[in-house]
Protein backbone atom coordinates (compact mmCIF):
# COMPACT_ATOMS: atom_id res chain seq x y z
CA UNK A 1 114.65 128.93 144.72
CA UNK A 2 117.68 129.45 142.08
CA UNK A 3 118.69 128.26 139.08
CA UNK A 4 121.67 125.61 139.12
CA UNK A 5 123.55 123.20 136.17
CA UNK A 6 124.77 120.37 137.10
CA UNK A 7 127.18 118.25 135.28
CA UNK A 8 129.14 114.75 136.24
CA UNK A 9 131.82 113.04 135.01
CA UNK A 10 130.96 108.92 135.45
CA UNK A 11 133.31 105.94 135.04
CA UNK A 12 133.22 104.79 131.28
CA UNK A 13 132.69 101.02 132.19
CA UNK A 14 128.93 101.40 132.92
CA UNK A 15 126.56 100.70 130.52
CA UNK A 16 124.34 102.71 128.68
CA UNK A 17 120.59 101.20 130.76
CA UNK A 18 123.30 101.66 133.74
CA UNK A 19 123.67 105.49 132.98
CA UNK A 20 120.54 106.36 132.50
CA UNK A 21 119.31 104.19 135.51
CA UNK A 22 122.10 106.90 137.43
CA UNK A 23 120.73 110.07 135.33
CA UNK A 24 116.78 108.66 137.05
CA UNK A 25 119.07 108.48 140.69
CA UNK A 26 120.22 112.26 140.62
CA UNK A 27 117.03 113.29 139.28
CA UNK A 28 114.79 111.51 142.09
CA UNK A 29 117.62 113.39 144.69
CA UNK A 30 116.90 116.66 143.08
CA UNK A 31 113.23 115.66 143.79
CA UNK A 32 113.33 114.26 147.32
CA UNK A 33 115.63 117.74 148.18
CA UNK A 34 112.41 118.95 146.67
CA UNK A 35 113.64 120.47 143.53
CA UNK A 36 112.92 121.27 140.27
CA UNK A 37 114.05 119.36 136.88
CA UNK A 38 113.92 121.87 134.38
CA UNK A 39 115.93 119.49 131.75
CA UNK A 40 117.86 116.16 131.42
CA UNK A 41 120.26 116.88 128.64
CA UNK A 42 121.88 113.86 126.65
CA UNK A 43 123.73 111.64 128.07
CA UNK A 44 127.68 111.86 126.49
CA UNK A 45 130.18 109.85 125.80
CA UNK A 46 134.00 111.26 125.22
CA UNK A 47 137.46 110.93 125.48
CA UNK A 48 139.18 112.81 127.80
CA UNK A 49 142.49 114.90 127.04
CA UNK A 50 144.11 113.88 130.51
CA UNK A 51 143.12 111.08 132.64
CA UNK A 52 140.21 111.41 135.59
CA UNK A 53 141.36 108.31 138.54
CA UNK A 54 143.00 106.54 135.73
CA UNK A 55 140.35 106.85 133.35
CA UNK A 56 140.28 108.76 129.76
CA UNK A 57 136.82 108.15 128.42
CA UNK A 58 134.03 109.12 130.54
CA UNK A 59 130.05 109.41 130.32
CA UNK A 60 128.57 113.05 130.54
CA UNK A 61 125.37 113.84 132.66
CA UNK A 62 123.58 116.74 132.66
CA UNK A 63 121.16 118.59 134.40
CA UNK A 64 118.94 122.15 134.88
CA UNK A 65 117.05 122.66 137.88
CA UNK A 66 115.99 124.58 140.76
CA UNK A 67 116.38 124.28 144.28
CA UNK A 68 116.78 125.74 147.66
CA UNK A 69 119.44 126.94 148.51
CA UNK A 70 119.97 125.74 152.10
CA UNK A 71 119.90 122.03 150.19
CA UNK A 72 122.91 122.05 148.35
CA UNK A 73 125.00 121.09 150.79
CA UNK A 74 122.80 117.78 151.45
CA UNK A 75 122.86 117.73 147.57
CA UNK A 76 126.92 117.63 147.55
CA UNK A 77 127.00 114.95 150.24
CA UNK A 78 124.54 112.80 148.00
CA UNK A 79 126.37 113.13 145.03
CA UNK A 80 129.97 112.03 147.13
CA UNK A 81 128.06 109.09 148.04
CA UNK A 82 127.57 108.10 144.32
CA UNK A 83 129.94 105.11 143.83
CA UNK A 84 130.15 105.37 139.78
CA UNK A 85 130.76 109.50 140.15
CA UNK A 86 134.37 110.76 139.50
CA UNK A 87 133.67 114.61 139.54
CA UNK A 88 130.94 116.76 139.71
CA UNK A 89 130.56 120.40 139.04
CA UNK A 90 127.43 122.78 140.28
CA UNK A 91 127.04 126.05 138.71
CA UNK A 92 124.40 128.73 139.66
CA UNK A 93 122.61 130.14 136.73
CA UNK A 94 120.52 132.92 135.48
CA UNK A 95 117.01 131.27 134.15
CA UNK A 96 118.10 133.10 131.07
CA UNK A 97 121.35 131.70 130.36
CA UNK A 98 122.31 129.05 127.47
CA UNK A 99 123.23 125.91 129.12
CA UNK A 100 127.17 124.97 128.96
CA UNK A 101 128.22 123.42 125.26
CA UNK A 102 131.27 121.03 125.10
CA UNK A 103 133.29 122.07 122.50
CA UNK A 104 136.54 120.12 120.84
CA UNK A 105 139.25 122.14 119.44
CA UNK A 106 141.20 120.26 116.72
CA UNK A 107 142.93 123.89 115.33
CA UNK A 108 143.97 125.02 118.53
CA UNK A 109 147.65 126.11 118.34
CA UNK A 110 150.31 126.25 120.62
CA UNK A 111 151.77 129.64 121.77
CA UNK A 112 154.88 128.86 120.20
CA UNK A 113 153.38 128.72 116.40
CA UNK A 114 150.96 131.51 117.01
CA UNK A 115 151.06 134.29 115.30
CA UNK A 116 152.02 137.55 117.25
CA UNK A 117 151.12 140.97 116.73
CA UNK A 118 153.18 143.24 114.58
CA UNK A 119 154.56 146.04 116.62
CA UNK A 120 154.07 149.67 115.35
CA UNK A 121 157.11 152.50 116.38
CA UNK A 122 156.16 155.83 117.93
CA UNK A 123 157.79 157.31 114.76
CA UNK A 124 155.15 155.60 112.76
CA UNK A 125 152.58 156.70 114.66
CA UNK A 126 153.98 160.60 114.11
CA UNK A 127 153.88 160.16 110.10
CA UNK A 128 150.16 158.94 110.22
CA UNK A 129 149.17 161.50 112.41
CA UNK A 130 150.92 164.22 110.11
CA UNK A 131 149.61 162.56 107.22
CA UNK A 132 145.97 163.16 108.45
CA UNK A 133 146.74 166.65 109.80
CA UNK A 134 147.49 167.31 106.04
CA UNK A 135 144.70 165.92 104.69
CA UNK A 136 142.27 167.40 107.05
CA UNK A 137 143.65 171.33 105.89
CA UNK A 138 143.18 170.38 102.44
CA UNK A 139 139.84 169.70 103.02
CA UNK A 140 138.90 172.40 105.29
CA UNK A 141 140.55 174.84 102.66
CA UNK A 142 138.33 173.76 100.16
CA UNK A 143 135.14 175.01 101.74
């Protein structure tokens, strides 16, 4: 058996008994394929930078478990089937990897405004390396 996340994206218009009546559905398929439910995370609500079948906000579901693989393919054609899910994503994980955090960037900055690297000249370079060649014979004629 491996490890697997599995997060899906639901239409926003179902209710919150109605999501967590779908979280118990993909949880008894996990079971039936005769899996594993290491952990149910949250459910989520949020609002979408770009729209998902005409939809912005959506409803986050979450899940850690095992199974075989040979059932993921019955597990993908299960999930299809799923009238209220838009996406869904399966990852294979380590046992010893952090779940997946969903992060919001309100700084993030465009290329256009970032700041870019100041360039350094060969010639530079030559000083500082002459500069240290200097310094190091000082100290070596000391001892």
């Amino acid at each position: 058996m491996r490890y697997y996340e599995l997060s899906l994206i639901v239409k926003p218009d179902i209710l919150d008994e109605d999501a967590n009546q779908m979280a118990g559905t993909i949880s008894s398929i996990i079971k039936d394929l005769e899996g594993g439910l290491l952990e149910n995370r949250p459910i989520l609500k949020r609002r979408m930078e770009y729209s998902i079948k005409k939809q912005r906000g959506v409803v986050l579901l979450s899940f850690d478990f095992t199974i075989d693989k040979d059932k993921l393919d019955e597990l993908n054609k299960r999930l299809l089937l799923e009238a209220r899910n838009m996406r869904h994503l399966l990852i294979m994980r380590h046992p010893s990897d952090k779940p997946l955090r969903i992060r919001t960037f309100s700084g993030a900055r465009s290329l256009e405004t970032a700041e870019k690297p100041k360039e350094v000249s060969p010639a530079e370079k030559k000083v500082e390396l002459k500069e240290i060649e200097e310094k190091l014979e000082e100290i070596l004629k000391d001892e």
